[in-house]
C-alpha atoms as a PDB file:
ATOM      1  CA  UNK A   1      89.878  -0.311-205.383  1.00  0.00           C
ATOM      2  CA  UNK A   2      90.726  -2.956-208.122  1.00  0.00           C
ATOM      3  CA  UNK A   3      94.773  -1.940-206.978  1.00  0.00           C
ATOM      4  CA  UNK A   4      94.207  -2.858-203.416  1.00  0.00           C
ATOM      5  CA  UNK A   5      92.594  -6.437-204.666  1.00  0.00           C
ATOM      6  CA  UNK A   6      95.257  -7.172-206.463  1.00  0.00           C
ATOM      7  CA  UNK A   7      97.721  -6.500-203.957  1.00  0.00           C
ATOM      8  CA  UNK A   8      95.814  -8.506-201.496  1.00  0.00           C
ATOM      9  CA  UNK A   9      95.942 -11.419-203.971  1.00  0.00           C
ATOM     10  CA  UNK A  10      99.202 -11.442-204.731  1.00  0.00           C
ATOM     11  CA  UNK A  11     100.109 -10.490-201.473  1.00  0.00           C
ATOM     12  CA  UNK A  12      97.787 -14.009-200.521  1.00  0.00           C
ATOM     13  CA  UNK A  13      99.789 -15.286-203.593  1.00  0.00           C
ATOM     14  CA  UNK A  14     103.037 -14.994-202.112  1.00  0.00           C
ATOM     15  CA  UNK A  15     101.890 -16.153-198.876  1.00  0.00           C
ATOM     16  CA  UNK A  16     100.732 -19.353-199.780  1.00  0.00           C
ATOM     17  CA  UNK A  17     103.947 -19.939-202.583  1.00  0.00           C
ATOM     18  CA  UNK A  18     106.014 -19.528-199.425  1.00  0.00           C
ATOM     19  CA  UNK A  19     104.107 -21.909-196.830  1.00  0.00           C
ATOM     20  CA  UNK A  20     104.193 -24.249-199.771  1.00  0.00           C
ATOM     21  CA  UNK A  21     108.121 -23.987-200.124  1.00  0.00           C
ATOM     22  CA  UNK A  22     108.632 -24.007-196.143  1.00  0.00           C
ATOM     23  CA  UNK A  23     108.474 -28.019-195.700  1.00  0.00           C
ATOM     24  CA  UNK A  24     111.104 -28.691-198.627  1.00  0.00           C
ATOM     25  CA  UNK A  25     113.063 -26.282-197.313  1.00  0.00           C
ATOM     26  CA  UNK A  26     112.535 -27.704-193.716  1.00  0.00           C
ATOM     27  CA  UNK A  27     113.432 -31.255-194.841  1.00  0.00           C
ATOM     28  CA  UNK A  28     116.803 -30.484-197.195  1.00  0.00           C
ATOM     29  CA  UNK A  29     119.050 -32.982-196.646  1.00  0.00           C
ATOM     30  CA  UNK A  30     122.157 -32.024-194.403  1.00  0.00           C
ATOM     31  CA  UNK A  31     125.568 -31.205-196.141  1.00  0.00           C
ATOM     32  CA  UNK A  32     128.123 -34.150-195.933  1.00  0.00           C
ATOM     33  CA  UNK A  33     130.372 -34.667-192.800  1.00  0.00           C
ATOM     34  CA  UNK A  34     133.509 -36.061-193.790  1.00  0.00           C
ATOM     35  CA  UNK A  35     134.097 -39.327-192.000  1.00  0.00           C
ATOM     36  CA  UNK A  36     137.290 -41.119-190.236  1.00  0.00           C
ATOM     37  CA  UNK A  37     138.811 -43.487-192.318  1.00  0.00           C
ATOM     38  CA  UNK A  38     138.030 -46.638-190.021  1.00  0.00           C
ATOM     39  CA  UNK A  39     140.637 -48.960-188.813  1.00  0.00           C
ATOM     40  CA  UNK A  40     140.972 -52.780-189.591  1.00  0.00           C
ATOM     41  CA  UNK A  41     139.185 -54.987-187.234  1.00  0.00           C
ATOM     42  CA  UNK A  42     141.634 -57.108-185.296  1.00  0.00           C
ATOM     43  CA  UNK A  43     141.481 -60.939-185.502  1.00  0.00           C
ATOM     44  CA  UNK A  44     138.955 -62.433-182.827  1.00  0.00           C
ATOM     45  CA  UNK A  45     140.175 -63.803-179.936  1.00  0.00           C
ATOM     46  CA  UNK A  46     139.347 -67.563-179.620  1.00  0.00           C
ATOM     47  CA  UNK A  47     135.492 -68.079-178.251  1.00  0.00           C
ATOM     48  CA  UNK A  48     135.677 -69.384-174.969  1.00  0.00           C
ATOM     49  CA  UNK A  49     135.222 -73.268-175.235  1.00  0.00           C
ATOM     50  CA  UNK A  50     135.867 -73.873-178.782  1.00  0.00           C
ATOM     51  CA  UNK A  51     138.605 -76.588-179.429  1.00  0.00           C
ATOM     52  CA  UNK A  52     142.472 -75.624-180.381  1.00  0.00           C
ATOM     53  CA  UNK A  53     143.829 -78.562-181.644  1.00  0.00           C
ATOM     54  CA  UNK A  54     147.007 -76.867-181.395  1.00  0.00           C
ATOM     55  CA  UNK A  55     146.923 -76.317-177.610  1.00  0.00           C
ATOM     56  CA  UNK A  56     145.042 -78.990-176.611  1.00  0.00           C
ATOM     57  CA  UNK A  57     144.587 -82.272-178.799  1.00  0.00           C
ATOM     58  CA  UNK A  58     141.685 -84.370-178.247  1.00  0.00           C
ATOM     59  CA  UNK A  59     141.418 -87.390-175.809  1.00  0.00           C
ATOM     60  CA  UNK A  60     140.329 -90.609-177.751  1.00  0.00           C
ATOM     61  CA  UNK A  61     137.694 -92.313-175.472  1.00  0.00           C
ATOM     62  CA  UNK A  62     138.484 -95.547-176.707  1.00  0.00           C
ATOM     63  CA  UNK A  63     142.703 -95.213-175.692  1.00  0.00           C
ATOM     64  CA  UNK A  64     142.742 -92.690-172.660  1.00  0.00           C
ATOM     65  CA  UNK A  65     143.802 -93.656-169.071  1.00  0.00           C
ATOM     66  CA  UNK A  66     141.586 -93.740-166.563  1.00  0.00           C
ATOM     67  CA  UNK A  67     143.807 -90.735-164.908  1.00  0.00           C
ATOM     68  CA  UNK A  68     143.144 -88.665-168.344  1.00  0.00           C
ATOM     69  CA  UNK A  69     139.587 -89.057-168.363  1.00  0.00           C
ATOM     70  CA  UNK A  70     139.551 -87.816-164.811  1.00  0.00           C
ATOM     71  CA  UNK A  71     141.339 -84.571-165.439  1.00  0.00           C
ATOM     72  CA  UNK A  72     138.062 -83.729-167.369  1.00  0.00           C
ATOM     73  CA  UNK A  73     135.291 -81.681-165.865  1.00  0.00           C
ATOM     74  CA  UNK A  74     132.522 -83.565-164.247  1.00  0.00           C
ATOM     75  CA  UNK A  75     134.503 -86.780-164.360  1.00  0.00           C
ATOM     76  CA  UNK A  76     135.749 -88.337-161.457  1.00  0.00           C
ATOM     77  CA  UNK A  77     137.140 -92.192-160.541  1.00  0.00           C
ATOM     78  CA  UNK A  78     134.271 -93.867-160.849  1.00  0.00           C
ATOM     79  CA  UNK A  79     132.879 -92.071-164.555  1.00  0.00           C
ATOM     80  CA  UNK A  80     136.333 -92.657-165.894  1.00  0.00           C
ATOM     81  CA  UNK A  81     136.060 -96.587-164.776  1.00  0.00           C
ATOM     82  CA  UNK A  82     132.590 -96.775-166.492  1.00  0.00           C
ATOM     83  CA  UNK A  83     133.868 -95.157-169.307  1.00  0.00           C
ATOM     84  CA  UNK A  84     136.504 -97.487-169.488  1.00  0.00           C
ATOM     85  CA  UNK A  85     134.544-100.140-169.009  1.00  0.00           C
ATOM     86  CA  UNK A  86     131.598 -99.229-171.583  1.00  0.00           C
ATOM     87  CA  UNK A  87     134.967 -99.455-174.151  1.00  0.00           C
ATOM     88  CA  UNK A  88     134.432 -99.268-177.672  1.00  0.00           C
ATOM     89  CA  UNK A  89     133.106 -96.343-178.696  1.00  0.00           C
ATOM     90  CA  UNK A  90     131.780 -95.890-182.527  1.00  0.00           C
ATOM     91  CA  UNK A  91     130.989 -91.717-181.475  1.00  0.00           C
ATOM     92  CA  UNK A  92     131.163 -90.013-178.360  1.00  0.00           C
ATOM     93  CA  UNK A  93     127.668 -89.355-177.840  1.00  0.00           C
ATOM     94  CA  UNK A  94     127.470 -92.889-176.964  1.00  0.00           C
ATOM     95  CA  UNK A  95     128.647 -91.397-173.252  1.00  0.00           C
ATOM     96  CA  UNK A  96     125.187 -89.990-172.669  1.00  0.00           C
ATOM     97  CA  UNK A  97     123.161 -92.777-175.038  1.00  0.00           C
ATOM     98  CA  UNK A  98     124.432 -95.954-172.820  1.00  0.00           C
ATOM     99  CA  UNK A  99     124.081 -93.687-169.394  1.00  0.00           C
ATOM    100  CA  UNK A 100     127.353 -93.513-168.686  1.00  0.00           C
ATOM    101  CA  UNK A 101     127.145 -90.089-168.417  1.00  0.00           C
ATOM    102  CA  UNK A 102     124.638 -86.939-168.008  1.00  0.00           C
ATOM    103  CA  UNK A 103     123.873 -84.769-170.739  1.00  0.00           C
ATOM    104  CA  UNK A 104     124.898 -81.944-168.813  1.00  0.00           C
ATOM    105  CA  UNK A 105     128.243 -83.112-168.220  1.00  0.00           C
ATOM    106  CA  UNK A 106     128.810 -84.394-172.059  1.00  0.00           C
ATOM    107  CA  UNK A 107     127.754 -80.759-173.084  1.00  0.00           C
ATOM    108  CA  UNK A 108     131.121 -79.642-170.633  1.00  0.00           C
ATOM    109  CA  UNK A 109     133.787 -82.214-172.492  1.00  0.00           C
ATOM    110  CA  UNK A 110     131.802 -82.686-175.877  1.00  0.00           C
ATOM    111  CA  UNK A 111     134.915 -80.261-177.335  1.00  0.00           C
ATOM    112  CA  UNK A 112     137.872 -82.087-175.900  1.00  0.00           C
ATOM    113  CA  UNK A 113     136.824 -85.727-176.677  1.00  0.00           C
ATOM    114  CA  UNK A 114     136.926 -87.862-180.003  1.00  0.00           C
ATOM    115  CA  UNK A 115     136.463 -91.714-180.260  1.00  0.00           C
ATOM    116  CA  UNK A 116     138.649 -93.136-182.809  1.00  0.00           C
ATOM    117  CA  UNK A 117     137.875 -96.037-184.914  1.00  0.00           C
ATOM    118  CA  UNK A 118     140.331 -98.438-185.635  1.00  0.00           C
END
């Protein structure tokens, strides 16, 4: 009888080494993939709105023509002629501080204006 109790024991031995083995075994880390070599990212396009000096220069609020300040969005004949008429400018946020024009339309040409000093 004392054969059969040790075989039951080790038998339970064996049992419980392998249960204890079974989550590190479960939870090995996977072998290596290789990966692509990855490509160069291309240069960004422009963001829509940003200024390009190159293609378009700024238009000084303090020199433009009334027919230049009306090409710009949300200005028309009579904001260019209050523009014009609300000349000098020390910045260009003085558009929307002497309510010339609405915030919502300096937020549109904020980008392609400048007000030079002289």
């Amino acid at each position: 009888m004392a054969s059969s109790k040790t075989f039951s024991a080790l038998r339970a031995f064996a049992l419980l080494s392998a249960l204890a083995a079974a989550p590190a075994l479960a939870q090995a880390p996977a072998p290596a993939t290789p990966t692509a070599p990855t490509k160069p990212m291309a240069p960004s396009a422009p963001v829509a709105g940003a200024p390009n000096a190159a293609k378009t220069p700024l238009l000084d609020l303090n020199s433009a023509s009334a027919e230049e300040l009306d090409k710009l969005p949300g200005i028309g004949a009579a904001r260019s002629a209050a523009i014009i008429k609300g000349r000098p400018y020390k910045g260009k946020d003085e558009l929307v501080q002497k309510k010339i024009i609405p915030q919502n339309v300096y937020d549109g040409i904020k980008d392609k204006v400048i007000a030079k000093q002289k």
